[in-house]
N, C-alpha and C. Protein backbone atom coordinates (compact mmCIF):
# COMPACT_ATOMS: atom_id res chain seq x y z
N UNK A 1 188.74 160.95 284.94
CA UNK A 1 187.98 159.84 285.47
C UNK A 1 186.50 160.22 285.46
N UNK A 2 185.99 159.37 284.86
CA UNK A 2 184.46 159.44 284.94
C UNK A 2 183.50 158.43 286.10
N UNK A 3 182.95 159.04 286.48
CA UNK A 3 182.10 158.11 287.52
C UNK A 3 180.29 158.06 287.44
N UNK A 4 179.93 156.91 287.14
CA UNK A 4 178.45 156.48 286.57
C UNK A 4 177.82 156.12 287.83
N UNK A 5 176.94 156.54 288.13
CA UNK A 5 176.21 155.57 289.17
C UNK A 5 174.67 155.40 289.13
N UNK A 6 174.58 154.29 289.37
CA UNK A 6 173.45 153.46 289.47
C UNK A 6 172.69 153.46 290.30
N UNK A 7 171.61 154.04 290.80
CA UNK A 7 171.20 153.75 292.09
C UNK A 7 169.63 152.67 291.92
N UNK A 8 169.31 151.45 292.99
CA UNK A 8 168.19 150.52 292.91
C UNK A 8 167.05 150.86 293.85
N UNK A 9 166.13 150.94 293.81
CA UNK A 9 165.19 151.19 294.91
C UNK A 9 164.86 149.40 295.52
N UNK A 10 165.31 148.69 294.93
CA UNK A 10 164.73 147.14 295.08
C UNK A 10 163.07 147.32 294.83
N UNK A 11 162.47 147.86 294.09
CA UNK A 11 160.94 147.80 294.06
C UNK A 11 160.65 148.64 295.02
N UNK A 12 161.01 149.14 295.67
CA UNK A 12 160.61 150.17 296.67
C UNK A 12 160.39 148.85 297.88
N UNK A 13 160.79 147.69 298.21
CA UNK A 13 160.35 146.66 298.78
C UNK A 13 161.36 146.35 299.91
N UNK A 14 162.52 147.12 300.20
CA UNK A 14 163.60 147.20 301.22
C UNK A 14 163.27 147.82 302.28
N UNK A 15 162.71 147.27 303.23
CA UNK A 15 163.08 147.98 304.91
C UNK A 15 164.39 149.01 304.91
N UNK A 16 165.15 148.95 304.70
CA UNK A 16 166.29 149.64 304.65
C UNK A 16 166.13 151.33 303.40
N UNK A 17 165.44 151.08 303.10
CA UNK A 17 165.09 152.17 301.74
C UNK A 17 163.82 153.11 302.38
N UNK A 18 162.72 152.34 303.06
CA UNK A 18 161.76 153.40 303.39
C UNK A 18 161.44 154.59 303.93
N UNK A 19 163.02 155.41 304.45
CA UNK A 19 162.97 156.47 304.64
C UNK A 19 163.51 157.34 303.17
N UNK A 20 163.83 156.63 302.31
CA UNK A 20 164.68 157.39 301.01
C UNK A 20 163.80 157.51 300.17
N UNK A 21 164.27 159.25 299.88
CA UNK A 21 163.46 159.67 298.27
C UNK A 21 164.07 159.83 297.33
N UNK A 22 163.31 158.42 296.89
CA UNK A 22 164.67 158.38 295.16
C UNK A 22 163.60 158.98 294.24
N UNK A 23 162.45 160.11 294.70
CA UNK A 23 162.38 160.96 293.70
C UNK A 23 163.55 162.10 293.37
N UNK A 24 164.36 162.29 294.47
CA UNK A 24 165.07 163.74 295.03
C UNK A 24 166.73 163.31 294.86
N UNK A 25 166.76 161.70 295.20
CA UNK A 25 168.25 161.37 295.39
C UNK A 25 169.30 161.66 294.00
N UNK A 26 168.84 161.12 293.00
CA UNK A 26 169.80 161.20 292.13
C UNK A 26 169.87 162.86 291.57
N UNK A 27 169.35 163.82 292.07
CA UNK A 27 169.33 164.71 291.44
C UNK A 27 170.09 165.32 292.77
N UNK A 28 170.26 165.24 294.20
CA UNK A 28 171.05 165.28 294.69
C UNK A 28 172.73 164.56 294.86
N UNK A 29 172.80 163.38 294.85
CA UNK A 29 173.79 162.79 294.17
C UNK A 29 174.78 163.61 292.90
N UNK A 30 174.45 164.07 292.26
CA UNK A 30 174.69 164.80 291.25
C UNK A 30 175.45 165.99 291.76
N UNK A 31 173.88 166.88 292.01
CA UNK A 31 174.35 168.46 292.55
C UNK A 31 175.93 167.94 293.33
N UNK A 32 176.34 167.31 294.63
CA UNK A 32 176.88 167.34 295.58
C UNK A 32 178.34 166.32 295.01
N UNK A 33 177.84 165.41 294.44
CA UNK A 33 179.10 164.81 293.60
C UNK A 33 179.90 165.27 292.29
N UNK A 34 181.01 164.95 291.97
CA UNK A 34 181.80 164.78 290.85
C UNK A 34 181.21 163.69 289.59
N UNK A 35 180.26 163.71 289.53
CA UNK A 35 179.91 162.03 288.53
C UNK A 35 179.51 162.83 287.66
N UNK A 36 179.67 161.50 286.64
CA UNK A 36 179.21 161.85 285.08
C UNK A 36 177.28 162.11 284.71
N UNK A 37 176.90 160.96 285.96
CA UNK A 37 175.25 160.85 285.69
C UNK A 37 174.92 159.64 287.07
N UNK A 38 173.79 160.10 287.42
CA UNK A 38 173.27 159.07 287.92
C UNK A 38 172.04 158.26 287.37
N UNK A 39 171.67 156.99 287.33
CA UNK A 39 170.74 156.24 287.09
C UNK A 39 169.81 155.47 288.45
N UNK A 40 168.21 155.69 288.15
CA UNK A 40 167.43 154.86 288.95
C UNK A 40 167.10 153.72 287.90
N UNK A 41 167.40 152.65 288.95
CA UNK A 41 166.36 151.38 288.26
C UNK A 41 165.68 150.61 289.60
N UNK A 42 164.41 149.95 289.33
CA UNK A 42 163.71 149.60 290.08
C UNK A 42 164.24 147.96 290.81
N UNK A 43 165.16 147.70 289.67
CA UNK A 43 165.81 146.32 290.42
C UNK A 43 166.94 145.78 289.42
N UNK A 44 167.96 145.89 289.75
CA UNK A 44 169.49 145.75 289.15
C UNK A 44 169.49 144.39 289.00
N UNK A 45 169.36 143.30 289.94
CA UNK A 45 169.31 142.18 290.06
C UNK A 45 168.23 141.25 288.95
N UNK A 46 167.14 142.29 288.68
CA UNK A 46 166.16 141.25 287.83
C UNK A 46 166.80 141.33 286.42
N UNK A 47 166.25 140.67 285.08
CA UNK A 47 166.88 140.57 284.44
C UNK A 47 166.41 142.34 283.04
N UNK A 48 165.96 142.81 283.44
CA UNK A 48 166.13 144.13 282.83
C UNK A 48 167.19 145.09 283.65
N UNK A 49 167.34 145.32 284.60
CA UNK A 49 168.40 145.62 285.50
C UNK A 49 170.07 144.68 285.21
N UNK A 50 169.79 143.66 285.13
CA UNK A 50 170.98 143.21 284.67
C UNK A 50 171.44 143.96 283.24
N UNK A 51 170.14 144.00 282.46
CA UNK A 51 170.74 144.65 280.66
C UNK A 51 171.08 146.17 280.79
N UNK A 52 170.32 146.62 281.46
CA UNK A 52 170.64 147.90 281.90
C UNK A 52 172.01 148.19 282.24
N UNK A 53 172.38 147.34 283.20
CA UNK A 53 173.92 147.58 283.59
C UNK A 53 174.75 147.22 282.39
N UNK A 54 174.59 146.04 282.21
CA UNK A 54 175.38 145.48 280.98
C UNK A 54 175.38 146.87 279.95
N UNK A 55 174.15 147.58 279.45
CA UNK A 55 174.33 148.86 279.14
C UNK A 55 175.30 149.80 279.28
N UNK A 56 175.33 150.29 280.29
CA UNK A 56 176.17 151.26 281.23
C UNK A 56 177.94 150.64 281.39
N UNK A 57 178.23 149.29 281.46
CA UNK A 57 179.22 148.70 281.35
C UNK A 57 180.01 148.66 279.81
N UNK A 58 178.71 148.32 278.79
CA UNK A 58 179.51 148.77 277.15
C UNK A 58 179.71 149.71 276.69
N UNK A 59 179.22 150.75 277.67
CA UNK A 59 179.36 152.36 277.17
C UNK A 59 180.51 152.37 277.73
N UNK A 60 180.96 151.93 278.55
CA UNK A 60 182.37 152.55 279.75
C UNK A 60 183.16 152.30 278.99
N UNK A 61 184.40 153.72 279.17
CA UNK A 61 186.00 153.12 278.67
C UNK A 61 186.75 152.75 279.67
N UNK A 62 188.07 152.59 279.84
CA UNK A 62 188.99 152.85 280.65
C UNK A 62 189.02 153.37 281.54
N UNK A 63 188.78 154.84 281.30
CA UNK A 63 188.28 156.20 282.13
C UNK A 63 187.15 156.04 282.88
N UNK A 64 186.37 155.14 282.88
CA UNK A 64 184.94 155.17 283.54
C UNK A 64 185.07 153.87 284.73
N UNK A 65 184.04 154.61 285.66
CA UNK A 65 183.98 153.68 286.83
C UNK A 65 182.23 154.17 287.40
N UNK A 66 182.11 152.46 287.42
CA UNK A 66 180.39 152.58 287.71
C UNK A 66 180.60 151.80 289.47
N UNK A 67 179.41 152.65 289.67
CA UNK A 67 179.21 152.31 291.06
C UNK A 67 178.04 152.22 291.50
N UNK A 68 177.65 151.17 291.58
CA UNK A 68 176.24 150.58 291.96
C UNK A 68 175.88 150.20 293.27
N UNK A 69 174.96 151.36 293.22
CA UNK A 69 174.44 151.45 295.39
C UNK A 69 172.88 150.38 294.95
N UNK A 70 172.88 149.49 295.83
CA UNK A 70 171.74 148.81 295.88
C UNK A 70 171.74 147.55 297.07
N UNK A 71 171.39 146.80 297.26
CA UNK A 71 171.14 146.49 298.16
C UNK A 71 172.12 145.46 298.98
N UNK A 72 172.42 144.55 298.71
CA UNK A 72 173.18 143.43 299.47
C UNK A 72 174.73 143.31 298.88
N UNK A 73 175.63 143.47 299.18
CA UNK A 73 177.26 143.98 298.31
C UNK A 73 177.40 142.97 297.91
N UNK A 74 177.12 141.62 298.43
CA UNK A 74 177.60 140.80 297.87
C UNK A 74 176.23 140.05 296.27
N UNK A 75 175.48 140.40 296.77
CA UNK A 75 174.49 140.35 295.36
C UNK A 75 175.15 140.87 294.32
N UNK A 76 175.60 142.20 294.94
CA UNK A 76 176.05 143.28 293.47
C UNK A 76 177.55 142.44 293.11
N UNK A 77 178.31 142.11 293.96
CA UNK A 77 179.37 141.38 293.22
C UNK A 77 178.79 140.23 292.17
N UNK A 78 178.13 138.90 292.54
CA UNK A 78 177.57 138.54 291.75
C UNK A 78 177.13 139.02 290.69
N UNK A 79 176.48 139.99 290.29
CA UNK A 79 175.57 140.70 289.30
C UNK A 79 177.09 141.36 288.18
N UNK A 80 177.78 142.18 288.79
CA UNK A 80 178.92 142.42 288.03
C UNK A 80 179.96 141.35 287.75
N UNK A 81 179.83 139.91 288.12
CA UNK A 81 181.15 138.92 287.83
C UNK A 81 179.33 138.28 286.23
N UNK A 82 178.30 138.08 286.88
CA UNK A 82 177.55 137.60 285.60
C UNK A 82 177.66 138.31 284.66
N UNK A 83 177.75 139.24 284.42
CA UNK A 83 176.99 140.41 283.66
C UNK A 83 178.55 140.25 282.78
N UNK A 84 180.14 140.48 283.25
CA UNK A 84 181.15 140.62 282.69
C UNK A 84 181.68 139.20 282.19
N UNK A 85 181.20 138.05 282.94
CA UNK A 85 181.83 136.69 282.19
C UNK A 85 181.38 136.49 280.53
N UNK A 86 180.21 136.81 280.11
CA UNK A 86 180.09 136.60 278.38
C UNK A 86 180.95 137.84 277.71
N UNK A 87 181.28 138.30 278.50
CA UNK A 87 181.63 139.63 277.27
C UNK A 87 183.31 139.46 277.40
N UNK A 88 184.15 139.45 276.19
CA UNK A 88 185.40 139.93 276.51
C UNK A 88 185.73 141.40 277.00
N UNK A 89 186.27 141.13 278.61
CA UNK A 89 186.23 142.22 279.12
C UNK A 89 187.73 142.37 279.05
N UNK A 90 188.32 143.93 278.99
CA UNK A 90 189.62 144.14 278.62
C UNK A 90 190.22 143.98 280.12
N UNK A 91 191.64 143.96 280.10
CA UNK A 91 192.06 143.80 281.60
C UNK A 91 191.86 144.77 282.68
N UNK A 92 191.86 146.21 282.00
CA UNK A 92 190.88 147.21 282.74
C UNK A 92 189.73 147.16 283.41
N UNK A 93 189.11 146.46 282.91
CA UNK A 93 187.36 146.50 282.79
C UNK A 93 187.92 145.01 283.95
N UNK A 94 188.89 144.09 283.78
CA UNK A 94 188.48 142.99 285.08
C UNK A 94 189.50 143.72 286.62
N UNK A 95 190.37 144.79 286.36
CA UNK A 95 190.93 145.35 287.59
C UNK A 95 189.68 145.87 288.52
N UNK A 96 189.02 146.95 287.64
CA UNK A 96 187.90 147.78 288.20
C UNK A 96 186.95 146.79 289.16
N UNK A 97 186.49 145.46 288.40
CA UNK A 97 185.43 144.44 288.81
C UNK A 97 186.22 144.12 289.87
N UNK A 98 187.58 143.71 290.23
CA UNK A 98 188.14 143.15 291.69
C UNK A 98 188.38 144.49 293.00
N UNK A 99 188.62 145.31 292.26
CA UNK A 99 188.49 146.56 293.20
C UNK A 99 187.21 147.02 294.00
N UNK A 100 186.17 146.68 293.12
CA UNK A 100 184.25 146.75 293.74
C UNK A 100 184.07 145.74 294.07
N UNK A 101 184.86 144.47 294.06
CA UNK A 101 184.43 143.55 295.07
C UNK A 101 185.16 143.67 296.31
N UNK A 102 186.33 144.13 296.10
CA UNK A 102 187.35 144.68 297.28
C UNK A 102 186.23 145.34 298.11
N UNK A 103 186.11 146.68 297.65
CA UNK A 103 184.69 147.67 298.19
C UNK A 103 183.73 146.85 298.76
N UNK A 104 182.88 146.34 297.93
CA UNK A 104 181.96 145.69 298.48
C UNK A 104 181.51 144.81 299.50
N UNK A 105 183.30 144.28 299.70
CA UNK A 105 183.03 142.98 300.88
C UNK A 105 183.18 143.98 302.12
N UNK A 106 184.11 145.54 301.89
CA UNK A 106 183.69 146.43 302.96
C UNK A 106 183.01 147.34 303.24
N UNK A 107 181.78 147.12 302.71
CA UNK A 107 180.59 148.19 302.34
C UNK A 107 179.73 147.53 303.58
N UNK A 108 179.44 148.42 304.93
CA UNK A 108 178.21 148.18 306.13
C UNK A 108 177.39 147.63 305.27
N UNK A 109 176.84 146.83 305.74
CA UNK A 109 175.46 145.87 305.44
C UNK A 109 173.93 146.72 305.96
């Protein structure tokens, strides 16, 4: 199992973010986790952040599971049901998407 993760600063523009150094995080993330790689992007939600993922989503096989920390869970569900409706996604690729919304609807706010 491979595990990708994504991490968003929202523009650096989140009350909730202004104690975090996402100069330091993903390189901690790493050290302390099992993952394949971590990624910063400045906003998942805008539409370079959307291609980005969409990126990271056509690279994935079977074996891979992305996990995208960013801001509102239910945004990120949205963002992963847009991002996967144009593409034929295999039935793998739509288990994973109901399982992170599973997650997500119980991810603290």
């Amino acid at each position: 199992m491979k595990i990708k993760v994504l991490l968003c600063n929202c523009k650096g523009l989140c009350d909730s973010f202004k104690n975090t150094d996402f100069n330091t995080l993903p390189f901690q993330v790493e050290s302390e986790l099992d993952v394949a790689y971590v990624s910063l992007h400045p906003q998942t939600c805008g539409q370079g952040g959307n291609q980005f993922l969409a990126d990271i989503m056509r690279s994935a096989d079977s074996d891979t599971y992305i996990l995208s920390a960013a801001c509102a869970p239910a945004a990120q569900d949205k963002l992963f049901r847009k991002i996967m409706r144009p593409r034929a996604c295999s039935s793998a690729s739509g288990r994973r998407s109901r399982r992170f919304s599973k997650i997500a609807r119980r991810a603290p706010s």
